[in-house]
Protein backbone atom coordinates (compact mmCIF):
# COMPACT_ATOMS: atom_id res chain seq x y z
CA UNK A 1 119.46 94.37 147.13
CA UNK A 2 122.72 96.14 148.10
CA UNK A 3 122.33 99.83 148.57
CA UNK A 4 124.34 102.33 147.26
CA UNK A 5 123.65 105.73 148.10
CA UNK A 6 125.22 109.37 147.21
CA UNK A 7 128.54 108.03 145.52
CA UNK A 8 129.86 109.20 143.01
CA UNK A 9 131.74 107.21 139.98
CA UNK A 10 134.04 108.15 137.31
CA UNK A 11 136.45 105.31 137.14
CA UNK A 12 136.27 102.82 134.03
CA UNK A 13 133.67 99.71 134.49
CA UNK A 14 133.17 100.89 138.07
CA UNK A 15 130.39 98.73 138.71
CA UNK A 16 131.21 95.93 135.94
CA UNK A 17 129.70 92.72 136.34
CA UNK A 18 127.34 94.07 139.32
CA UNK A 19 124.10 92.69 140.61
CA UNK A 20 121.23 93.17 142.65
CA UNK A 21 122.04 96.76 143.38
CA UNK A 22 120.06 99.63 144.33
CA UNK A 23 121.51 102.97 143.50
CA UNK A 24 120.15 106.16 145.13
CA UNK A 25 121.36 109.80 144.36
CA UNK A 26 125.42 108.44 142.92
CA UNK A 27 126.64 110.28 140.33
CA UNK A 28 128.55 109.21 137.04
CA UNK A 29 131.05 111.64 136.08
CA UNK A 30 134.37 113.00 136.98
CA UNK A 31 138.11 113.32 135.60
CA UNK A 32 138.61 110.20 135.04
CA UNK A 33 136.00 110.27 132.09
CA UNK A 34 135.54 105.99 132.56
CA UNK A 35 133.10 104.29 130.36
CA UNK A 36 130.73 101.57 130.79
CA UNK A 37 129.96 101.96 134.41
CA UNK A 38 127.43 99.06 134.79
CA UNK A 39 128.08 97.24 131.55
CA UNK A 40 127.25 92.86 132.09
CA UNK A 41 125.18 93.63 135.29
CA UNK A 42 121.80 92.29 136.43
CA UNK A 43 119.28 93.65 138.65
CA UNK A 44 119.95 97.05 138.64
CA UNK A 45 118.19 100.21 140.42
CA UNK A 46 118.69 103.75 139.68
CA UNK A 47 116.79 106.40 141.27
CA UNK A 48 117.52 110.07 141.16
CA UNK A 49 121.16 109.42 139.83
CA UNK A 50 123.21 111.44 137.23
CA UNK A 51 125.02 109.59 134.48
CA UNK A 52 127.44 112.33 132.51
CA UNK A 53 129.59 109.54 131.37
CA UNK A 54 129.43 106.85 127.86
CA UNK A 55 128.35 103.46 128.06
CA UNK A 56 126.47 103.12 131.38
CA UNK A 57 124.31 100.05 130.58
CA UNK A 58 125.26 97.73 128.04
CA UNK A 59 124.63 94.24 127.87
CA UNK A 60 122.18 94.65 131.19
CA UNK A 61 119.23 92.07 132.63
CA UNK A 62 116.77 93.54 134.30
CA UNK A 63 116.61 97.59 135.34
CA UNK A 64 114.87 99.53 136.76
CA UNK A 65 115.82 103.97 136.22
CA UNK A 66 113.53 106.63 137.94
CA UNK A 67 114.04 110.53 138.42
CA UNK A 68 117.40 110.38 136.93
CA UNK A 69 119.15 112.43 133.97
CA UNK A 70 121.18 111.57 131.48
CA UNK A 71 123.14 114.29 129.78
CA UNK A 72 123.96 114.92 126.16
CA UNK A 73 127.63 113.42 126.96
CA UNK A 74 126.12 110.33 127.97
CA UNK A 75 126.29 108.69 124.52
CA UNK A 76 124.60 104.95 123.55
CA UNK A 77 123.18 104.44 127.27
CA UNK A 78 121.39 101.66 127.14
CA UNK A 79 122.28 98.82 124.42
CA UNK A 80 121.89 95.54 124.09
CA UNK A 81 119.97 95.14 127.28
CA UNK A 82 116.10 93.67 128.43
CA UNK A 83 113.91 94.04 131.15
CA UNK A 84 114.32 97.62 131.32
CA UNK A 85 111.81 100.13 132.99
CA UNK A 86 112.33 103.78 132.66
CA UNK A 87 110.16 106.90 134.26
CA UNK A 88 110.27 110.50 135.00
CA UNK A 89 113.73 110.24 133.54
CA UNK A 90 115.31 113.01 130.65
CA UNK A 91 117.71 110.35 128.52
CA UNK A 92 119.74 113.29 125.98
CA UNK A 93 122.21 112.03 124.69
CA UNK A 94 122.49 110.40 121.37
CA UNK A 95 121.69 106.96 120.58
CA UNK A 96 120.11 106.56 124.14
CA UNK A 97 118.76 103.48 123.32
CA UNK A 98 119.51 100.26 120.89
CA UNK A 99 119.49 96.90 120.35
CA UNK A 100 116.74 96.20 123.20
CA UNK A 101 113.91 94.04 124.68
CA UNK A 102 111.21 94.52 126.66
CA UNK A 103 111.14 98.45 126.94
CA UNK A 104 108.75 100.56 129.49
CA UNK A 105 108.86 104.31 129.52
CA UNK A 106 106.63 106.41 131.45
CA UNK A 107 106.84 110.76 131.62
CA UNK A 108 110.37 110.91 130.54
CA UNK A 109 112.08 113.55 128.19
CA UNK A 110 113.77 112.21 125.55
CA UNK A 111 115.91 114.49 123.16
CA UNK A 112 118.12 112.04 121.22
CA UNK A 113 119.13 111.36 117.80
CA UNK A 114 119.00 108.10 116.35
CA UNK A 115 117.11 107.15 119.24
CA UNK A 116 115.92 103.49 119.62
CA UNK A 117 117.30 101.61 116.52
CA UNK A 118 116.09 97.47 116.34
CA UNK A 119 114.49 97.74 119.89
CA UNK A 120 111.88 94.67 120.03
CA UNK A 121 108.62 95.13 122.86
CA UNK A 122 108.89 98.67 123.31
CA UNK A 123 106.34 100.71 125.76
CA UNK A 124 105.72 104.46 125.88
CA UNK A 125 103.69 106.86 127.66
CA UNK A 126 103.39 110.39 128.58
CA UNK A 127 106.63 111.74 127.29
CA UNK A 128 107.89 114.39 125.16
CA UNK A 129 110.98 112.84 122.33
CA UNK A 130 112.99 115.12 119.94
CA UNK A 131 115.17 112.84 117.27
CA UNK A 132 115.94 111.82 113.77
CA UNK A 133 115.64 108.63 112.44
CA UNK A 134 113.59 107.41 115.50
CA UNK A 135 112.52 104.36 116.58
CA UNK A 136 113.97 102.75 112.79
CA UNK A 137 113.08 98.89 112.04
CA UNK A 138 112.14 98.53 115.62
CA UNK A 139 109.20 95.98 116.48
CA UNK A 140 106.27 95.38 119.17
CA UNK A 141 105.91 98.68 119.88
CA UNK A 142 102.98 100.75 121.99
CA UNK A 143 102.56 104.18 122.35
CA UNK A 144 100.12 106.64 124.15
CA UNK A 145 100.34 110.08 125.07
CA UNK A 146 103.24 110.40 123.78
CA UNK A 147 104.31 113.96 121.11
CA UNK A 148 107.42 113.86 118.69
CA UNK A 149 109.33 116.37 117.01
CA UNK A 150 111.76 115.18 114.62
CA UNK A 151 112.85 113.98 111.29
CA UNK A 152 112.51 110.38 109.44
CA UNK A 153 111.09 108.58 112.40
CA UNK A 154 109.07 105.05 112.36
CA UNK A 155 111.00 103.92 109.36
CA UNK A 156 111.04 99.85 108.93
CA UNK A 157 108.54 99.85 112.28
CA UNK A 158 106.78 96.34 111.91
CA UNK A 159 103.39 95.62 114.83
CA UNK A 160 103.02 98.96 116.19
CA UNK A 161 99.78 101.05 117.86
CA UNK A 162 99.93 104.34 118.02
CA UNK A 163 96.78 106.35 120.48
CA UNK A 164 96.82 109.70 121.46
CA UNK A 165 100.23 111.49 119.83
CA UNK A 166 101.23 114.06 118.74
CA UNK A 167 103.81 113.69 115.80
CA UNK A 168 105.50 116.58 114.24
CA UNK A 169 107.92 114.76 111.58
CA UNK A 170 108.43 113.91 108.03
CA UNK A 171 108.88 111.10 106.32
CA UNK A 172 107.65 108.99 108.79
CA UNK A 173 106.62 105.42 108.34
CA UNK A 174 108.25 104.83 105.68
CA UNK A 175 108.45 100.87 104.85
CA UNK A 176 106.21 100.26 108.11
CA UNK A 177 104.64 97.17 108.14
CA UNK A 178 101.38 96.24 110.67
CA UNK A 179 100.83 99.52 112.25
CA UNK A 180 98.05 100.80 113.53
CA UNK A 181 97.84 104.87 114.45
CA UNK A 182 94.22 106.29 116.36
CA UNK A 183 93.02 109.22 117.68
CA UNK A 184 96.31 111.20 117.25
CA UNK A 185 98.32 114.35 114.57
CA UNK A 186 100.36 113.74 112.66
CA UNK A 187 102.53 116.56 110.55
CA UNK A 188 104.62 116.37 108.30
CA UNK A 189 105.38 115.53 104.83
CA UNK A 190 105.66 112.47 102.31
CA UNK A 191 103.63 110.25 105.14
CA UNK A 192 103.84 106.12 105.20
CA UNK A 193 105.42 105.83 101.67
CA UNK A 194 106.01 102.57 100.75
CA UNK A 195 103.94 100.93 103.87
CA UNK A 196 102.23 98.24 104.29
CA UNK A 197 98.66 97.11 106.22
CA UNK A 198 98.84 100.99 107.79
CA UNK A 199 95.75 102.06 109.78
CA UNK A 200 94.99 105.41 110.47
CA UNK A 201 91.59 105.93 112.42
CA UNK A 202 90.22 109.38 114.03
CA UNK A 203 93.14 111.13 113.09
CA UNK A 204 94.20 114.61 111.60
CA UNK A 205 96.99 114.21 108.68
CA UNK A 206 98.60 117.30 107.39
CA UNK A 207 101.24 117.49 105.04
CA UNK A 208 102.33 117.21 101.42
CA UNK A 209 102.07 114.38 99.13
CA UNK A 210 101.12 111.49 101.89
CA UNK A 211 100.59 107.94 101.17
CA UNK A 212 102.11 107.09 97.89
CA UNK A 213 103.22 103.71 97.29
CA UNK A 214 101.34 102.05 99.68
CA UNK A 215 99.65 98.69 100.10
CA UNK A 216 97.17 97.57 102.32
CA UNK A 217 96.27 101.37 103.47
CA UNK A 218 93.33 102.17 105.43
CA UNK A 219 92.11 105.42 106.56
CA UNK A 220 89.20 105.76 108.94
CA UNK A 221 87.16 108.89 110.04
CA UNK A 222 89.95 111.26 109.48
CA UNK A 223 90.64 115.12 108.20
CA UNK A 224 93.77 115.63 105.74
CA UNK A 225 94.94 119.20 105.10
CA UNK A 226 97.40 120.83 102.96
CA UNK A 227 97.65 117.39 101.74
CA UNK A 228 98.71 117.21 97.87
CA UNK A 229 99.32 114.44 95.40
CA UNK A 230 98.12 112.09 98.04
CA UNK A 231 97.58 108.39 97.25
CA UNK A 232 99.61 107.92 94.16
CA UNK A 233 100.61 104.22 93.43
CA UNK A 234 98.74 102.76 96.05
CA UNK A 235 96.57 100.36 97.29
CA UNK A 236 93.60 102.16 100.02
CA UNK A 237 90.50 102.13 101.55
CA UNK A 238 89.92 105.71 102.83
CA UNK A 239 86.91 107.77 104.40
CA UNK A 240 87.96 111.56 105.09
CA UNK A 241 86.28 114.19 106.30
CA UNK A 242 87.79 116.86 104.73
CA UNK A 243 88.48 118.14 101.79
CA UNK A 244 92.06 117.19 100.34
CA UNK A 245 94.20 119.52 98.05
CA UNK A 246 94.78 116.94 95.26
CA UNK A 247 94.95 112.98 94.63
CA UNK A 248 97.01 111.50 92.59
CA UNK A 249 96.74 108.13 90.37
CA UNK A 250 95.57 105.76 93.15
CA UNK A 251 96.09 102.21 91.92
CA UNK A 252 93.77 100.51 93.92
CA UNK A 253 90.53 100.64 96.31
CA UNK A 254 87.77 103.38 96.64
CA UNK A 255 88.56 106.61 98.33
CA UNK A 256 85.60 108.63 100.06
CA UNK A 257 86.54 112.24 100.43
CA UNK A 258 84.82 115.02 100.99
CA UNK A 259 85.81 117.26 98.13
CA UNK A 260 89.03 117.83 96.56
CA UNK A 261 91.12 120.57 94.84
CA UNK A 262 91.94 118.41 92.14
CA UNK A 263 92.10 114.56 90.83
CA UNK A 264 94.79 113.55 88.65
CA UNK A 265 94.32 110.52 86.90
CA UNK A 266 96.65 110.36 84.05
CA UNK A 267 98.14 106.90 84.40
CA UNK A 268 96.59 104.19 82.49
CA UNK A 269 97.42 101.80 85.23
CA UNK A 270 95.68 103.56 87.94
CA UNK A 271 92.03 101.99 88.35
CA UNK A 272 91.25 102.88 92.07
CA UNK A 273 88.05 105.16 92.51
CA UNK A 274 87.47 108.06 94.32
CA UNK A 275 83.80 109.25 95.33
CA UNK A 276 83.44 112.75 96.47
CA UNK A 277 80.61 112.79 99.53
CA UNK A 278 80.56 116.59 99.87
């Protein structure tokens, strides 16, 4: 690969059309505000760079970004691209990612809205991510270690597993189809509405008025708090722990609790049973 090392780029498409390059401490910014610096390249390396400008990796086969920032004026970064490996890298601005295939990210900071829209084989570890509407209809997705803090995130999600986060969000799964979330928190309120074949094993749920709607829901081993008007309309196989404020009209299935506040079953339609353990 060519090496380019501590240069600095602010032209437009400054590196259009480029391959097999290995870029080492350059910078992307400067008066001449260009955008799309890399845009139709392949085989791309980034270590320890700066990108402060729009556009820098559209349409892109195969790269490879470590140690690097990307500020909040570094809009839509990476879209429409595959192959891509990211680590130890803070991507802030908005839209960072979209439109994508095969997706690693290891210890990175994310803090971008509207992060990761229709992104298909997407990888996550270790790393923090602030954002609203995260991570919508995307597919093939893996995530461990990783905390979120954010609004109507994992909307649309189809084959996902979840291990080991920490989500701080409402509204979240909403629509998700084939997901599977373990050993993790998750905050918020209205939970999974409207989901389908959603797993949730080992977990701790808090939040009001979670898993309405749903079909296919399972919950396994887990502890629910503050959690009111939970289950109404749906279809669900649950086990908790815990005590839960108040369920609501499930439709379907047997739910094993182990007390709760209250039980409201005042639609004639609703025939799913609930069996207090406690």
């Amino acid at each position: 690969m060519k090496e380019i090392t501590g240069k600095s780029f602010d032209e437009e498409r400054a590196l259009y059309a480029s391959s097999d390059i290995s870029l080492k401490e350059c910078r992307f910014e400067g008066i001449a505000d260009g955008e799309s610096a890399l845009k139709e390249s392949r085989n791309i390396s980034a270590d320890k760079c700066f990108f402060d400008l729009r556009y820098p990796f559209w349409h892109v086969k195969g790269l490879d970004i470590s140690g690097s920032h990307m500020t909040e004026r570094c809009r839509a970064a990476i879209w429409y691209s595959e192959d891509i490996r990211i680590k130890n890298t803070k991507m802030h601005g908005i839209k960072a990612l979209r439109e994508c295939r095969n997706v690693e990210i290891e210890d990175c900071s994310i803090v971008s809205p509207e992060f990761g829209w229709s992104v298909s084989g997407i990888k996550m570890r270790d790393s923090s991510c602030e954002s609203e509407y995260f991570l919508m209809r995307s597919s093939d997705v893996e995530f461990s270690g990783v905390s979120f803090k954010g609004k109507y995130s994992f909307q649309y999600v189809e084959n996902a597993v979840f291990t080991n986060c920490v989500f701080d969000t409402k509204d979240a799964f909403w629509h998700a189809k084939n997901v599977v979330v373990r050993d993790s928190v998750v905050k918020g309120e209205y939970l999974a509405w409207y989901s389908g074949n959603i797993l949730f094993e080992n977990c701790e749920i808090t939040g009001t008025q979670p898993f309405c709607y749903c079909k296919g829901l399972k919950l396994i081993n887990c502890t629910m708090e503050g959690c009111d008007l939970a289950f109404e309309k749906s279809e669900a196989e649950a086990d908790i722990r815990s005590s839960v404020a108040s369920i609501k009209n499930p439709y379907k299935g047997t739910i094993r609790v182990y007390s709760a506040g209250e039980i409201i079953m005042d639609d004639p339609a609703a025939a799913g049973v609930i069996e207090v353990t406690g």
